[in-house]
Protein backbone atom coordinates (compact mmCIF):
# COMPACT_ATOMS: atom_id res chain seq x y z
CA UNK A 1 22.76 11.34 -11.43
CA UNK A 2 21.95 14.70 -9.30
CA UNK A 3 19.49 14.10 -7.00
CA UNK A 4 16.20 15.63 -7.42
CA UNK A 5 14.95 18.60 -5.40
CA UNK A 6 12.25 17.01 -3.57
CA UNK A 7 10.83 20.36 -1.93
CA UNK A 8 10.71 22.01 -5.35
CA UNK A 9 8.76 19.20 -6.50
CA UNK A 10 6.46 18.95 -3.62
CA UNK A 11 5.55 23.12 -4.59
CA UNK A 12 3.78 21.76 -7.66
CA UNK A 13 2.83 18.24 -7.01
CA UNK A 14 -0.23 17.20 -5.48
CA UNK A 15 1.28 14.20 -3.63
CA UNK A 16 3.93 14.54 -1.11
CA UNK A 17 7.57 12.95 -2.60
CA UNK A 18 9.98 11.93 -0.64
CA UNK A 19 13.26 10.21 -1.03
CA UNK A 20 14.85 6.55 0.59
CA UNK A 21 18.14 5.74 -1.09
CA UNK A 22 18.18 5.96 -4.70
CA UNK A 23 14.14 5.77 -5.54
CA UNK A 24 11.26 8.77 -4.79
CA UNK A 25 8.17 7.72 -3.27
CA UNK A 26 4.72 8.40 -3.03
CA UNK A 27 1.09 7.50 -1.95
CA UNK A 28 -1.80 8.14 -3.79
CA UNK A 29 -5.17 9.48 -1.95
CA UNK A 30 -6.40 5.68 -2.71
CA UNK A 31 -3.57 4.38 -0.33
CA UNK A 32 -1.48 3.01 -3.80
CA UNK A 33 2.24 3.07 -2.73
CA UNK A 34 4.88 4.23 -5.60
CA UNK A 35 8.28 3.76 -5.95
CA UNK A 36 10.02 6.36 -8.60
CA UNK A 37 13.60 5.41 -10.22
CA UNK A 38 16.44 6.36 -12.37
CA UNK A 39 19.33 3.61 -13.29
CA UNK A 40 21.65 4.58 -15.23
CA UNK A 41 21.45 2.71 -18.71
CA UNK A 42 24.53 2.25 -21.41
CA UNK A 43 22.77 0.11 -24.01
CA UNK A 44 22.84 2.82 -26.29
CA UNK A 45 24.70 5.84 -25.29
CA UNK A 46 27.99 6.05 -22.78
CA UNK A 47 26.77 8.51 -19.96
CA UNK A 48 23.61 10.87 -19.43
CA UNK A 49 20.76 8.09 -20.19
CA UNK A 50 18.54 6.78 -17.53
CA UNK A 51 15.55 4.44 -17.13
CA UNK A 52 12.39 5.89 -15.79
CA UNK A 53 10.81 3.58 -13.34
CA UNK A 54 7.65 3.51 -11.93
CA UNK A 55 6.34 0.58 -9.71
CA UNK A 56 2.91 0.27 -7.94
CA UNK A 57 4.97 -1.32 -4.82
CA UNK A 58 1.85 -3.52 -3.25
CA UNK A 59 0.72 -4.61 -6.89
CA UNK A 60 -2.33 -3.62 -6.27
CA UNK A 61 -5.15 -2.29 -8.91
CA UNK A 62 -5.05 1.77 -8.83
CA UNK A 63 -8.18 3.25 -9.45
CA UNK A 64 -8.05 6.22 -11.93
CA UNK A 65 -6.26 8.78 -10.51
CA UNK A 66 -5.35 12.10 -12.03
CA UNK A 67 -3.25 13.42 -9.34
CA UNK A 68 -0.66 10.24 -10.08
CA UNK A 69 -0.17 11.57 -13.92
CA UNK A 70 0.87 15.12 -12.30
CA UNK A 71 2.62 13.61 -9.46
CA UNK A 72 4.73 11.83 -12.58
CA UNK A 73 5.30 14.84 -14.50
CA UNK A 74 6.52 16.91 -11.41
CA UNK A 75 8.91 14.22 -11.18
CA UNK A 76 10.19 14.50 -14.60
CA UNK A 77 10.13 17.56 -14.46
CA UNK A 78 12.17 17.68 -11.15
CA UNK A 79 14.62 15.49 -12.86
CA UNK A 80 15.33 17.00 -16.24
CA UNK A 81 16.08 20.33 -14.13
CA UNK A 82 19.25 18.74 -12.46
CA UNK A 83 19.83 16.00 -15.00
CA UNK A 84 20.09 17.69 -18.08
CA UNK A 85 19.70 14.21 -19.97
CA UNK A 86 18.03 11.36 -22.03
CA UNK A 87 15.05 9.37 -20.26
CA UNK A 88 13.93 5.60 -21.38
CA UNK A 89 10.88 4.58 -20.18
CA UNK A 90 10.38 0.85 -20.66
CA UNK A 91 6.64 -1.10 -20.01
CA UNK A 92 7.24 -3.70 -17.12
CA UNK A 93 6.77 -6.98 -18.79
CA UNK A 94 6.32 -9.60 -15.71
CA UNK A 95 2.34 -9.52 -15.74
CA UNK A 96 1.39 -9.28 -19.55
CA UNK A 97 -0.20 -5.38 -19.21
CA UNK A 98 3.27 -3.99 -20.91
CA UNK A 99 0.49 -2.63 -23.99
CA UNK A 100 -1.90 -1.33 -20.94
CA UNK A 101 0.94 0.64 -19.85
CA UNK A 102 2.16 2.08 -22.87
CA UNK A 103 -1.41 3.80 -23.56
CA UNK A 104 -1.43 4.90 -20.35
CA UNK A 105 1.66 6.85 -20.35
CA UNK A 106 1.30 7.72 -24.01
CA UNK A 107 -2.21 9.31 -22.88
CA UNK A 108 -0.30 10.63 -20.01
CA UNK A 109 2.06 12.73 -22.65
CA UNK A 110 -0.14 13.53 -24.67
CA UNK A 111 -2.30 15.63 -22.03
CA UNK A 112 0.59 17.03 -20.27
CA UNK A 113 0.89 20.92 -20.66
CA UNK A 114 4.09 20.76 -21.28
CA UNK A 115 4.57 18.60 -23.74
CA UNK A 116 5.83 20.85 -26.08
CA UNK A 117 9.18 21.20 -24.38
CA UNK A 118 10.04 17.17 -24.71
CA UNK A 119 10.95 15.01 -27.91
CA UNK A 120 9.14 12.16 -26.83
CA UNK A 121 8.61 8.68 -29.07
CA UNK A 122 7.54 5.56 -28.59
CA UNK A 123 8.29 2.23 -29.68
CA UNK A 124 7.34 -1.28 -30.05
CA UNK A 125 9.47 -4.36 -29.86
CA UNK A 126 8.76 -7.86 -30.18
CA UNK A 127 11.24 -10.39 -28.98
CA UNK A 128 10.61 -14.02 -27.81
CA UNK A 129 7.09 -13.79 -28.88
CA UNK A 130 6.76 -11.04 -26.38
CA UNK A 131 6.03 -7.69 -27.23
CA UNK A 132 7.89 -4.61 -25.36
CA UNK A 133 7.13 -1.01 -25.48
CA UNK A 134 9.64 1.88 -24.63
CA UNK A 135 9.34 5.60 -24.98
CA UNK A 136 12.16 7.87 -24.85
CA UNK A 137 12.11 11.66 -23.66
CA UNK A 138 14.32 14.32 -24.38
CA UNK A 139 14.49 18.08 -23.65
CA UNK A 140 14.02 19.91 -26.98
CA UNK A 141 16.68 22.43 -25.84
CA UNK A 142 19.00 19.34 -25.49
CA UNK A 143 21.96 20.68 -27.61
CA UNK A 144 22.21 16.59 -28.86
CA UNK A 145 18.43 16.62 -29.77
CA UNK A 146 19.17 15.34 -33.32
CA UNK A 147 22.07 12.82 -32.88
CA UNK A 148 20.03 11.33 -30.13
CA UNK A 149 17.17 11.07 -32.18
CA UNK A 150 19.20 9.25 -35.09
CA UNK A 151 21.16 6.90 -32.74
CA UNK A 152 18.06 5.71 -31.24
CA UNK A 153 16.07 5.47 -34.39
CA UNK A 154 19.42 3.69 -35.53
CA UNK A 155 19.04 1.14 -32.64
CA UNK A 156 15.59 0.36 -32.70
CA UNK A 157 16.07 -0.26 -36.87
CA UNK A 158 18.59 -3.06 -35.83
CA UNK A 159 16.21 -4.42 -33.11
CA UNK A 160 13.60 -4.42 -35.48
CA UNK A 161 15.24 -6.17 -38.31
CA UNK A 162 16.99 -8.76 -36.29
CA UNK A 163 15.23 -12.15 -36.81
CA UNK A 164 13.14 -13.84 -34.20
């Protein structure tokens, strides 16, 4: 993965990025630490897919906070300008809120102004009695748009008609 331009970010986002190792972080104005990812994931295609992480790194309840949607979307931004590629966003599972989250960042998309320039879908998944949400975010001017589509639409058929 390119790295991300952090100073071109920081023009448009309203909380300072910076970068330690492989992850991008943040503080919001209520103090809430974040730590901002990218791992490389081959589960469904061999190169150019990554997992979007995002991690609240004290665990601590964030109040409602506008500026950490934007902050987000800078960063995706940031990243589909040197990574030309497929995002996977998956729910965190460890503390039950994996649905919470899902709204969140669906709500998230869905009010972003630039929504229009992203394929974006999400999904539901239920294995072990436990449900999991992803999303998945493409660049519409990906010249792969539609055989990315179908593979993944492919993979989550198979998920979805395994038996639990």
């Amino acid at each position: 993965m390119n790295k991300l331009d952090i100073s071109a970010i920081n023009t448009n986002s309203p909380y300072s990025i910076w970068n330690e190792g492989d992850y991008y972080y943040f503080r919001s104005r209520y103090g809430v630490m974040y730590k901002v990812g990218f791992m490389e994931d081959f589960t469904i295609w061999e190169e150019n897919a990554y997992q979007f992480l995002i991690l609240n790194e004290e665990n601590v309840p964030s109040p409602n906070d506008a500026n950490i949607k934007t902050t987000m979307f800078c960063i995706i931004e940031g990243f589909f300008i040197k990574n030309p590629s497929i995002l996977l966003y998956l729910c965190e599972t460890g503390d039950g809120k994996q649905a919470s989250r899902n709204r969140l960042f669906i709500r998230w998309f869905e009010e972003y102004s630039n929504k229009h320039l992203y394929y974006f879908n999400t999904i539901e998944l239920e294995a072990d009695g436990i449900k999991n949400y992803a999303a998945i975010i493409v660049q519409k001017s990906n010249p792969k748009l539609t055989e990315i589509i179908k593979v993944f639409d492919d993979v989550i058929k198979i998920l979805n008609d395994k038996p639990q």
